[in-house]
C-alpha atoms as a PDB file:
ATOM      1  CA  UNK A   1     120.234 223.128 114.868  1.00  0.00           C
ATOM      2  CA  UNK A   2     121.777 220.479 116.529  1.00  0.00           C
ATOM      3  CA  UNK A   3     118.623 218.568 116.616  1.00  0.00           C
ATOM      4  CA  UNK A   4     117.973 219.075 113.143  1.00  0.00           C
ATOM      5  CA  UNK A   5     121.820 217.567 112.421  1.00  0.00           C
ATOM      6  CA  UNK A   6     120.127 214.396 113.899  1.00  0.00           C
ATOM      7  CA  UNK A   7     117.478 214.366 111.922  1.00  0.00           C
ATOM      8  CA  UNK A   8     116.607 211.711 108.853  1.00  0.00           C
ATOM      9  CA  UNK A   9     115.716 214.780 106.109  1.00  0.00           C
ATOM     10  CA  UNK A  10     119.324 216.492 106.779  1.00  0.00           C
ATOM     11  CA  UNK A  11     121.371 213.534 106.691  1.00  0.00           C
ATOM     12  CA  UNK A  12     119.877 212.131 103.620  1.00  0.00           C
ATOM     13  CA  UNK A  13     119.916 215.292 101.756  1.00  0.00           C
ATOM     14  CA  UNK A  14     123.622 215.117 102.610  1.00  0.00           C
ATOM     15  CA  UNK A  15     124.178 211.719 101.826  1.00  0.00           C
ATOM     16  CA  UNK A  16     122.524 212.369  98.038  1.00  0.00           C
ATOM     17  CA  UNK A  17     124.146 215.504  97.630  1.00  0.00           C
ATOM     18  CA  UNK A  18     128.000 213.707  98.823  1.00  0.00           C
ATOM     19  CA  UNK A  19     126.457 210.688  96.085  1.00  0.00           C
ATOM     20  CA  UNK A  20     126.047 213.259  93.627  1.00  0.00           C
ATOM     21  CA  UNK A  21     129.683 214.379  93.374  1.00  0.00           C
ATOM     22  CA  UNK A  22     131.359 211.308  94.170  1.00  0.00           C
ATOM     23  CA  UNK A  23     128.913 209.253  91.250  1.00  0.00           C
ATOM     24  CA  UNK A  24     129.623 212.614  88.732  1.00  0.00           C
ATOM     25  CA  UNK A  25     133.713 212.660  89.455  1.00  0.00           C
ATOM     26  CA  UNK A  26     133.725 208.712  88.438  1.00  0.00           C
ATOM     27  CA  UNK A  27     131.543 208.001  85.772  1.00  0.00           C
ATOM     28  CA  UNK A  28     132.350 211.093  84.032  1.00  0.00           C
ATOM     29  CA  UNK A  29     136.510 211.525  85.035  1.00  0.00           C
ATOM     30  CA  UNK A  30     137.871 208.811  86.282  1.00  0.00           C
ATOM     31  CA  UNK A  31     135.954 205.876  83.741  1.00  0.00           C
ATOM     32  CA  UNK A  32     136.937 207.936  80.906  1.00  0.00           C
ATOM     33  CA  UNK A  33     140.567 208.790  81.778  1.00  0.00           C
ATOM     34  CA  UNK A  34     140.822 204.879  82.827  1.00  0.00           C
ATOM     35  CA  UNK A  35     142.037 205.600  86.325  1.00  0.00           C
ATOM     36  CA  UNK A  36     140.971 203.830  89.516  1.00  0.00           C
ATOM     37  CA  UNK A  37     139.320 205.726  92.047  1.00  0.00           C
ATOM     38  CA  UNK A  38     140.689 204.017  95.043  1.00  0.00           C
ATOM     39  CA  UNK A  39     138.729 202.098  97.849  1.00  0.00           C
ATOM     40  CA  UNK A  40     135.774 199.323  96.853  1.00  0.00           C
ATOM     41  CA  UNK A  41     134.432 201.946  93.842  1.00  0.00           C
ATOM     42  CA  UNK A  42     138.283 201.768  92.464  1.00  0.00           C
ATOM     43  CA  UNK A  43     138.464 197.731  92.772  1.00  0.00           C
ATOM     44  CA  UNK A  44     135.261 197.456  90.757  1.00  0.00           C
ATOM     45  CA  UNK A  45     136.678 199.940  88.273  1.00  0.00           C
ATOM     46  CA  UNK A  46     139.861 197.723  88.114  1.00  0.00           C
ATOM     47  CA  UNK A  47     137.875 194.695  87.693  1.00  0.00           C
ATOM     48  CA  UNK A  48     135.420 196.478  85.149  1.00  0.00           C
ATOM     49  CA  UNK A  49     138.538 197.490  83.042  1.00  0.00           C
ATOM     50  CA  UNK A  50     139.925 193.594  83.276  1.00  0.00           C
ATOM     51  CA  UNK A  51     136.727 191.922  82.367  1.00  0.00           C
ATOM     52  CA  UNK A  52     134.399 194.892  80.530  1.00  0.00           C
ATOM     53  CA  UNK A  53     131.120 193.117  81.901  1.00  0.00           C
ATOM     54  CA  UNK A  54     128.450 194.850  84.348  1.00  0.00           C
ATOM     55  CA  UNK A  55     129.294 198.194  84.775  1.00  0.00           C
ATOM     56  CA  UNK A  56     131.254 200.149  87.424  1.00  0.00           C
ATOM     57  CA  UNK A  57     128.070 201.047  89.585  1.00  0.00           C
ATOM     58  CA  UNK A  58     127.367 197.313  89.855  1.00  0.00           C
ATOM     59  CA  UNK A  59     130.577 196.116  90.466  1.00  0.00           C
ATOM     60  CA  UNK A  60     131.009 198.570  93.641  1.00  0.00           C
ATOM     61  CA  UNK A  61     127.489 197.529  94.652  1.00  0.00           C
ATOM     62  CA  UNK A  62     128.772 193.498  94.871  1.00  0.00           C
ATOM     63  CA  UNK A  63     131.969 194.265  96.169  1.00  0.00           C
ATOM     64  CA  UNK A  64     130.340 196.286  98.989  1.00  0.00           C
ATOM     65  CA  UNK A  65     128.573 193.757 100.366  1.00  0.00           C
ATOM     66  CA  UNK A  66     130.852 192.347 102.292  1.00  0.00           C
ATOM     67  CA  UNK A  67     131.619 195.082 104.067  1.00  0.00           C
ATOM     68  CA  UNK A  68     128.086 196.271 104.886  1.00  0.00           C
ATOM     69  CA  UNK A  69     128.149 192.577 107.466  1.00  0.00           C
ATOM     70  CA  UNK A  70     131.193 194.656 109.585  1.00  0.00           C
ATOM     71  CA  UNK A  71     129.314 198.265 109.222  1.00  0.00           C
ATOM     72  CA  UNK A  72     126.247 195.902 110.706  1.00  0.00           C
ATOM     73  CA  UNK A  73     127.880 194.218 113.799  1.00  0.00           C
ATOM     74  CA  UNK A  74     131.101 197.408 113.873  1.00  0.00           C
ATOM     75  CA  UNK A  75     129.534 200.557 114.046  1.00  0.00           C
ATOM     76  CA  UNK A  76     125.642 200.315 114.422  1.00  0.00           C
ATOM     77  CA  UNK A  77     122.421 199.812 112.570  1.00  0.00           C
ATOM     78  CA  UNK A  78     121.526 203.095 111.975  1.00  0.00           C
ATOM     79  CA  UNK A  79     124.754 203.591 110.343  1.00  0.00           C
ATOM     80  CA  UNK A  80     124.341 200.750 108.141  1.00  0.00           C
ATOM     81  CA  UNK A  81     120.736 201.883 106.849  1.00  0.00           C
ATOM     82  CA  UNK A  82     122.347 205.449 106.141  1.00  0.00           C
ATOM     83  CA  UNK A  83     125.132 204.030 104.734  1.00  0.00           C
ATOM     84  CA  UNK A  84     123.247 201.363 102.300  1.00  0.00           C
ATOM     85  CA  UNK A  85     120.766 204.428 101.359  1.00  0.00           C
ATOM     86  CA  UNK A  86     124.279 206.041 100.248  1.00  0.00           C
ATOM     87  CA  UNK A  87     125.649 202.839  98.493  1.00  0.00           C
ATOM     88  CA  UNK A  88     122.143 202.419  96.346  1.00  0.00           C
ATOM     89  CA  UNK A  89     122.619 206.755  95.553  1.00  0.00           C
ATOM     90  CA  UNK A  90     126.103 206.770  94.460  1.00  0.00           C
ATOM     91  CA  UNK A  91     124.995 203.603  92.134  1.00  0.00           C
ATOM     92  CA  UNK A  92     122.118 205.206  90.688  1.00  0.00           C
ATOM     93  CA  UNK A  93     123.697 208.642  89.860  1.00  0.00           C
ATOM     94  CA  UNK A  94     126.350 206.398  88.135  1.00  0.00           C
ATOM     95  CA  UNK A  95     124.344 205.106  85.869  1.00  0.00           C
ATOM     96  CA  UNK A  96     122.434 208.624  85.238  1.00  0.00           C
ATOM     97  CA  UNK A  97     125.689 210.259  84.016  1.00  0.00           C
ATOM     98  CA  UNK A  98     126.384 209.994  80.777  1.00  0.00           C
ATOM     99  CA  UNK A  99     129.102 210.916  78.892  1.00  0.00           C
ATOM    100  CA  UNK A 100     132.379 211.950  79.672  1.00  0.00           C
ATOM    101  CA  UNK A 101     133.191 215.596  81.334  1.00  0.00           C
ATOM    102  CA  UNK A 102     134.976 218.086  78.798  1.00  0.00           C
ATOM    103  CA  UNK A 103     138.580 217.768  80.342  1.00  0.00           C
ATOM    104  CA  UNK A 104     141.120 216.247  78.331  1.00  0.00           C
ATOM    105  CA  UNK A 105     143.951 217.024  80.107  1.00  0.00           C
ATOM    106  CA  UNK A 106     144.229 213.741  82.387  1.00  0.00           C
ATOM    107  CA  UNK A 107     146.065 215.480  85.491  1.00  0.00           C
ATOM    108  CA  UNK A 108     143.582 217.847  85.242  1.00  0.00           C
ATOM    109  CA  UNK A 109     141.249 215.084  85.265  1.00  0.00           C
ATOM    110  CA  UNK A 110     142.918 213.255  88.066  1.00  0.00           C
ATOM    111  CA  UNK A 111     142.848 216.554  90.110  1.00  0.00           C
ATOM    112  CA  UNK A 112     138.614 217.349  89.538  1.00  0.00           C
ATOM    113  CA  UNK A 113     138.037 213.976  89.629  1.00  0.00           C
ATOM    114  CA  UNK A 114     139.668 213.729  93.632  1.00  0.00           C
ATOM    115  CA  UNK A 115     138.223 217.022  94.335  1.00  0.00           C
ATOM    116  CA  UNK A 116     134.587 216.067  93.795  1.00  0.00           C
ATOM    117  CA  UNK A 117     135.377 212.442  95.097  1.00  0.00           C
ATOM    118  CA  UNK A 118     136.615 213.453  98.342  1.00  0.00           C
ATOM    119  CA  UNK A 119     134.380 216.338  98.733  1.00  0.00           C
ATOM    120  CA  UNK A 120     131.469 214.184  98.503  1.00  0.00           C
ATOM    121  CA  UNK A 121     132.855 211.327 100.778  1.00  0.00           C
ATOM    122  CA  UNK A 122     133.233 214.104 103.173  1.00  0.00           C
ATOM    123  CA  UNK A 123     129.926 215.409 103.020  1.00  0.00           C
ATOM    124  CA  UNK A 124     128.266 212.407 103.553  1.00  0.00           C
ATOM    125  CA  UNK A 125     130.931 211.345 106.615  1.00  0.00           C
ATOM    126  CA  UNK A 126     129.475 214.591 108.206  1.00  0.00           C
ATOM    127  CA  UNK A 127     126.534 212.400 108.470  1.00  0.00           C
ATOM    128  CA  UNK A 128     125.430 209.531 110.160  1.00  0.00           C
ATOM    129  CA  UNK A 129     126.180 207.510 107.395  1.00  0.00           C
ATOM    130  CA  UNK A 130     128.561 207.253 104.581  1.00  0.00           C
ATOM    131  CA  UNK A 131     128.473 206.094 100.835  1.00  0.00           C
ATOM    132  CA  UNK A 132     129.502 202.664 101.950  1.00  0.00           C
ATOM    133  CA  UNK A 133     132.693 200.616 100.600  1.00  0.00           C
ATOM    134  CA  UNK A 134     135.816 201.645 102.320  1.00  0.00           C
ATOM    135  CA  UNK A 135     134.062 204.534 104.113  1.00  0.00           C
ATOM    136  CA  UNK A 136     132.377 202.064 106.513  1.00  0.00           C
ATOM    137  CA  UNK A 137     136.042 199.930 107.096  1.00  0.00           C
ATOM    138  CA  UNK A 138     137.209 203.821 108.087  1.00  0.00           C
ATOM    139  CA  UNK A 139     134.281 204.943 110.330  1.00  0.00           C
ATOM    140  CA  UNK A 140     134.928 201.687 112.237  1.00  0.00           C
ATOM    141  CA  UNK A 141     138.903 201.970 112.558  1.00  0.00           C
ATOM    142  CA  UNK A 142     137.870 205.943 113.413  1.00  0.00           C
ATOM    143  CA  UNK A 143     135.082 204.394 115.956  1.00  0.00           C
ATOM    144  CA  UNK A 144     137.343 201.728 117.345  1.00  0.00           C
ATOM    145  CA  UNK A 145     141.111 202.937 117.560  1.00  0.00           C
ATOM    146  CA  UNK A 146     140.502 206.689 116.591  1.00  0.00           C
ATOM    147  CA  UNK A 147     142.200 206.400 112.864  1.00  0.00           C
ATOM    148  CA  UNK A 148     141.668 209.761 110.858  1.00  0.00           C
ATOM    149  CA  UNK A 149     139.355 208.399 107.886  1.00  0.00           C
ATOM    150  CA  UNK A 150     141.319 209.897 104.917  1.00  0.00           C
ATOM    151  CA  UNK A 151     144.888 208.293 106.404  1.00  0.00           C
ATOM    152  CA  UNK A 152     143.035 204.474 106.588  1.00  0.00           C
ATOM    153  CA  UNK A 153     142.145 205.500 102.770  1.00  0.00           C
ATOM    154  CA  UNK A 154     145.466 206.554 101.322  1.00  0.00           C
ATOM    155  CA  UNK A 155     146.843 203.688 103.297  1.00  0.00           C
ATOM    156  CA  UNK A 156     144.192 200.900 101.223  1.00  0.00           C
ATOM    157  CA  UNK A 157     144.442 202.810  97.936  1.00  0.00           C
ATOM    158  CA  UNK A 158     148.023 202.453  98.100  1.00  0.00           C
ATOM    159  CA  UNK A 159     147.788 198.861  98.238  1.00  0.00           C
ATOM    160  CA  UNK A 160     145.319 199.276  95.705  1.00  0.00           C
ATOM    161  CA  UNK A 161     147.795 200.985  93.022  1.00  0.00           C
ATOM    162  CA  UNK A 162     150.788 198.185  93.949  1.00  0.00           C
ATOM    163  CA  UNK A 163     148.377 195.614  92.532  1.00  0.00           C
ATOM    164  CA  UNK A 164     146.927 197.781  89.866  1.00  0.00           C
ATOM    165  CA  UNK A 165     150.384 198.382  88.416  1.00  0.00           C
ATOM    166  CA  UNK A 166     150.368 195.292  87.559  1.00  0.00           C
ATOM    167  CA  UNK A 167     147.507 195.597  84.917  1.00  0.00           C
ATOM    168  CA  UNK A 168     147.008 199.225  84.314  1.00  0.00           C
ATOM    169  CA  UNK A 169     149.404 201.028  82.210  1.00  0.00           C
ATOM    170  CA  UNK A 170     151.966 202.774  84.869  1.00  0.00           C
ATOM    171  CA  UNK A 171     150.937 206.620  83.511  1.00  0.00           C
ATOM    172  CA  UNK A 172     147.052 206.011  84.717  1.00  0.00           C
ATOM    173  CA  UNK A 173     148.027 204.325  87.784  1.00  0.00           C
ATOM    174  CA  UNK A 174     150.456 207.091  89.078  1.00  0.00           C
ATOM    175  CA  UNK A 175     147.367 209.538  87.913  1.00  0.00           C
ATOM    176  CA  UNK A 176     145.238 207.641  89.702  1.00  0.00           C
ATOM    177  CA  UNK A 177     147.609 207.990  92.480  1.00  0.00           C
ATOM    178  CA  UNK A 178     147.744 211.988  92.324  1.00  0.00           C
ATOM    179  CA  UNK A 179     143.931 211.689  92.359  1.00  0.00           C
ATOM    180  CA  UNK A 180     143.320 209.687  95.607  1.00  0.00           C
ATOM    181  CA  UNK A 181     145.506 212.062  97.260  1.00  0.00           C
ATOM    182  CA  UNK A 182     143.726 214.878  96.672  1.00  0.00           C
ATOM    183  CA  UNK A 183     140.661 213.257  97.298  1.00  0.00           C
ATOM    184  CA  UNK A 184     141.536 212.200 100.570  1.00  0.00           C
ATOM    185  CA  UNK A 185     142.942 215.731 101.412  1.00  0.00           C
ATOM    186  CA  UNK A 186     139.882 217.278 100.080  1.00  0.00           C
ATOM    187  CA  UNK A 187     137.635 214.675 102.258  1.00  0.00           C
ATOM    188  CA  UNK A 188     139.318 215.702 105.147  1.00  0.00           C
ATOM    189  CA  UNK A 189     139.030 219.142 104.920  1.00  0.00           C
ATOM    190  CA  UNK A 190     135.244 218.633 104.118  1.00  0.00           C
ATOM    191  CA  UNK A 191     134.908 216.711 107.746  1.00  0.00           C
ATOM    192  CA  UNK A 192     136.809 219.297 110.017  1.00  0.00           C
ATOM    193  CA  UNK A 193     135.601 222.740 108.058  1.00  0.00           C
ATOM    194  CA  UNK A 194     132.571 223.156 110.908  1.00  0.00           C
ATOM    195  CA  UNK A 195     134.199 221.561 113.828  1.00  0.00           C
ATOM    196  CA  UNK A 196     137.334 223.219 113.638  1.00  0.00           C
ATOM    197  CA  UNK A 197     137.177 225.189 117.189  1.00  0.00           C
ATOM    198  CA  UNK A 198     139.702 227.262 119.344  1.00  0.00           C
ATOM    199  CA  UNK A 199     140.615 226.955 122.418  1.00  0.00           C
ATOM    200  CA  UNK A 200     141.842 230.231 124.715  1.00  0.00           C
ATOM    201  CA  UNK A 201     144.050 230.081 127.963  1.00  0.00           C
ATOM    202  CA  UNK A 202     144.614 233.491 129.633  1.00  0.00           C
ATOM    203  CA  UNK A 203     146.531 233.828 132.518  1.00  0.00           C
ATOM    204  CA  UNK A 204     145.694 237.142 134.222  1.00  0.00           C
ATOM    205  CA  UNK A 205     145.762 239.260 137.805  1.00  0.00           C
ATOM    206  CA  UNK A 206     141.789 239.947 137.208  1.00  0.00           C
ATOM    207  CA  UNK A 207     141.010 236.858 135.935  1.00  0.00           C
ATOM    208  CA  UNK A 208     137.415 236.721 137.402  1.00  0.00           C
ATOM    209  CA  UNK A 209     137.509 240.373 135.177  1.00  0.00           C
ATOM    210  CA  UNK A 210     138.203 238.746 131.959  1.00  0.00           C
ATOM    211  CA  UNK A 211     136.126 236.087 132.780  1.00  0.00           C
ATOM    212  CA  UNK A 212     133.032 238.349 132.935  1.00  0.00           C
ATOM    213  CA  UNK A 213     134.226 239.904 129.665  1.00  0.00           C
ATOM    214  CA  UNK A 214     133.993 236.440 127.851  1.00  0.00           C
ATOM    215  CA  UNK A 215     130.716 235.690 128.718  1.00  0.00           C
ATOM    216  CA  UNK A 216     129.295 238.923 128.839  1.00  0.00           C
ATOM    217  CA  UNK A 217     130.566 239.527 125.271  1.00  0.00           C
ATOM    218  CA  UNK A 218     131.201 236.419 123.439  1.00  0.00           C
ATOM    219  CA  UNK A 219     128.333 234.792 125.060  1.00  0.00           C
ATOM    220  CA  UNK A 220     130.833 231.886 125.876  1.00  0.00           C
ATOM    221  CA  UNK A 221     131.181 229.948 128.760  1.00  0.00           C
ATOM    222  CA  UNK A 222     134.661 229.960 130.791  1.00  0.00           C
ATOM    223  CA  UNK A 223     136.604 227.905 132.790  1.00  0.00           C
ATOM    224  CA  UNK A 224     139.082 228.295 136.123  1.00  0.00           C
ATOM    225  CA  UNK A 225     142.121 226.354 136.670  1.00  0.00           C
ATOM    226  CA  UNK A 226     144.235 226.536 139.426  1.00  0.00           C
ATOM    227  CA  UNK A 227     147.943 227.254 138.379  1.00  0.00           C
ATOM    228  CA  UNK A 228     151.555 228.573 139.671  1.00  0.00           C
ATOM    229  CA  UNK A 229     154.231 229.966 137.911  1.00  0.00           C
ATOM    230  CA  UNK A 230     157.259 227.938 138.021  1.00  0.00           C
ATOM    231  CA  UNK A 231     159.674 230.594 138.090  1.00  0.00           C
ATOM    232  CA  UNK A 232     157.617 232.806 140.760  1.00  0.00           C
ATOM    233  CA  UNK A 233     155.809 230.708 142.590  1.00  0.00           C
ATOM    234  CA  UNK A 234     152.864 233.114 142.132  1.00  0.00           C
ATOM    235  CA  UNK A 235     148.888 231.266 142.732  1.00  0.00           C
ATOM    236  CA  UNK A 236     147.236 232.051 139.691  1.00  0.00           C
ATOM    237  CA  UNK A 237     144.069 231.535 138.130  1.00  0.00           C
ATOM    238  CA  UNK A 238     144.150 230.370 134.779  1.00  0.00           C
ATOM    239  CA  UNK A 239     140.995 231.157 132.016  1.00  0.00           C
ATOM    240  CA  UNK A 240     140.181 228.432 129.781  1.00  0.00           C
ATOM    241  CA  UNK A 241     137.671 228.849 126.585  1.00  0.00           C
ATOM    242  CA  UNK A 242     136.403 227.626 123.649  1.00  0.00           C
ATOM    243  CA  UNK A 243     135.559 229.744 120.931  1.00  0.00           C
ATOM    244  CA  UNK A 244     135.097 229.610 117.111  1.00  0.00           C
ATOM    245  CA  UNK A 245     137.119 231.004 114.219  1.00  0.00           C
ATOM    246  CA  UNK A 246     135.157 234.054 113.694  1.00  0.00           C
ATOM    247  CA  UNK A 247     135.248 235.125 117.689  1.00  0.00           C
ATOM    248  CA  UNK A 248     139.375 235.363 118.245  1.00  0.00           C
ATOM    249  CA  UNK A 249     139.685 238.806 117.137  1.00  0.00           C
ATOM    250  CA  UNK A 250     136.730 239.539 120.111  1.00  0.00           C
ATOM    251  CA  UNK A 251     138.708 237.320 122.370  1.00  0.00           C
ATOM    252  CA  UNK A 252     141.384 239.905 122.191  1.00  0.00           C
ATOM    253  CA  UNK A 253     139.554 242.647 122.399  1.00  0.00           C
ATOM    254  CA  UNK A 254     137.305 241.756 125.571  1.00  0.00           C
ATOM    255  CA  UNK A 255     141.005 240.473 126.957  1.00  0.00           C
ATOM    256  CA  UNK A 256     143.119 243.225 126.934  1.00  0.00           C
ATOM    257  CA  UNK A 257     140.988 245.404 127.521  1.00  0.00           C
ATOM    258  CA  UNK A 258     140.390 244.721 130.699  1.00  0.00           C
ATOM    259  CA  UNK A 259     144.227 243.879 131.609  1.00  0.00           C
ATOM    260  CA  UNK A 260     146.243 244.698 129.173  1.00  0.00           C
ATOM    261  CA  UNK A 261     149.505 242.615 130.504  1.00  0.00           C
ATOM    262  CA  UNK A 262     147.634 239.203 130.073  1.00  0.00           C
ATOM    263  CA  UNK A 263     149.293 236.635 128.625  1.00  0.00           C
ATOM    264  CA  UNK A 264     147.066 234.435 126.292  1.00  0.00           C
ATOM    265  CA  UNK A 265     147.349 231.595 124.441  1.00  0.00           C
ATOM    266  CA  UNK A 266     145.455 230.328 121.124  1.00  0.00           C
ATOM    267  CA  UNK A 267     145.592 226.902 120.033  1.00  0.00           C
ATOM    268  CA  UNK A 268     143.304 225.251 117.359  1.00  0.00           C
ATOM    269  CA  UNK A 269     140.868 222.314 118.158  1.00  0.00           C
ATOM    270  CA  UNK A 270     140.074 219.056 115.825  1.00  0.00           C
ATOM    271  CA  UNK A 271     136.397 219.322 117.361  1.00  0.00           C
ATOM    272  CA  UNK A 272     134.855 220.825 120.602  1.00  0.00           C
ATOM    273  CA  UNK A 273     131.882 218.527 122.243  1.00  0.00           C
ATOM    274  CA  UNK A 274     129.528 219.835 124.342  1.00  0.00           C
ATOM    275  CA  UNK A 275     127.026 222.778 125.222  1.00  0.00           C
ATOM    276  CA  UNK A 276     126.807 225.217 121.984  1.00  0.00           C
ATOM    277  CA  UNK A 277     129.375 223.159 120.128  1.00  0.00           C
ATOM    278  CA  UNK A 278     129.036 219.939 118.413  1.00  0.00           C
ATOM    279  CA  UNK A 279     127.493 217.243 119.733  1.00  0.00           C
ATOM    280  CA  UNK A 280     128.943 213.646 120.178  1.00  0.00           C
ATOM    281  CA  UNK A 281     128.011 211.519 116.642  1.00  0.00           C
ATOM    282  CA  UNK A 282     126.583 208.318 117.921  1.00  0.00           C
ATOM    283  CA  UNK A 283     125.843 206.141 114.992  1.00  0.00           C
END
């Protein structure tokens, strides 16, 4: 599976299908409502509803140029073709929808229209690629100084709506406000919802007990780490693990009960890399 993560059929199917949503939520919510959608696609939109020439799709395509020279030289060339395949999807399904979706309501609007944005910028950010625009100025501040992607978008979109208030009318902008937010929460939650890991440290007498436990039934790997306790003095050894969400309840079990006195800590983990986990994404 991990293979097939790397391979060219998954990531463009993801890619198209993340292009799908985003190119649906802003040709047939955000154009009609008149909000901006935040990042390069919201900048053409703003300078679509200031001029009325070309059309949105076009507009992100020339305004993304730029950026595709720093996705070249910042993150890698792979990433760039990936990310250009994206660019030309998310134009084309832009000019395939038609029409304006059947909400009328423009918070409700605001709120679909982030939800399928974000979803989709997530989806394809799962790749080795993105939809291009501001998602390739994020992968490289992610790449380079570790910057979670939907925090450096919030950030430029909020620069975005300062100057936009200027020329939009204040209701659409604040809108347009609500509805980066939730896309940027939503695109987020779409990058971490398979890599979200846990991480297990059991301190034990039988240690070497539990241990066998683990792997025998979670088929996981384990750990020692030499520790003391600070009030004691006691030599202990320590258990560390990595297991996913579905495997904590088993933890438990296979835990206590072989000692039930153990005392065992569960944390969350952003991502786990390595052997049975996720691998490293090299672009």
């Amino acid at each position: 599976m991990r293979d097939f993560s790397q391979s060219l059929l998954w990531n463009t199917a993801q890619i198209t299908l993340g292009a799908a949503l985003c190119g649906y939520g802003i040709k047939a919510l955000a154009v009609p409502h008149g909000f901006v959608s935040g990042g390069v696609s919201g900048f053409g939109l703003l300078v679509y509803y200031l001029t009325g020439t070309l059309t949105p799709g076009l507009w992100l395509a020339a305004l993304s140029a730029p950026v595709f020279i720093l996705g070249w030289f910042a993150v890698g060339r792979r990433f760039f073709f990936y990310s250009l395949y994206g660019m030309g999807m998310i134009v084309a399904f832009m000019a395939l929808v038609q029409g304006a979706a059947p909400v009328t309501d423009p918070m409700l609007a605001a709120l679909a229209c982030g939800a399928l944005t974000g979803a989709g910028t997530g989806i394809a950010l799962r790749t080795l690629g993105s939809l291009g625009g501001l998602d390739i100025i994020a992968v490289a501040l992610n790449q380079r100084w570790g910057l979670r992607m939907g925090s450096v978008t919030f950030v430029f979109n909020g620069l975005l709506f300062l100057g936009a208030m200027l020329f939009l009318n204040v209701d659409r902008a604040l809108y347009s406000v609500a509805m980066v937010f939730v896309s940027s929460q939503a695109m987020e939650y779409f990058l971490g919802m398979f890599n979200q890991r846990k991480f297990a440290i059991i301190i034990s007498d039988k240690s070497e007990d539990v241990a066998a436990a683990v792997m025998h039934h979670l088929k996981r790997g384990a750990t020692y780490l030499h520790g003391r306790g600070a009030y004691s003095g006691t030599e202990k050894q320590v258990l560390l693990t990595a297991i996913n969400n579905i495997q904590v309840k088993r933890l438990e079990e296979a835990v206590y009960a072989v000692d039930p006195n153990a005392f065992t800590i569960i944390g969350s983990a952003l991502n786990v890399l390595g052997h049975r986990f996720s691998r490293r994404k090299v672009y």
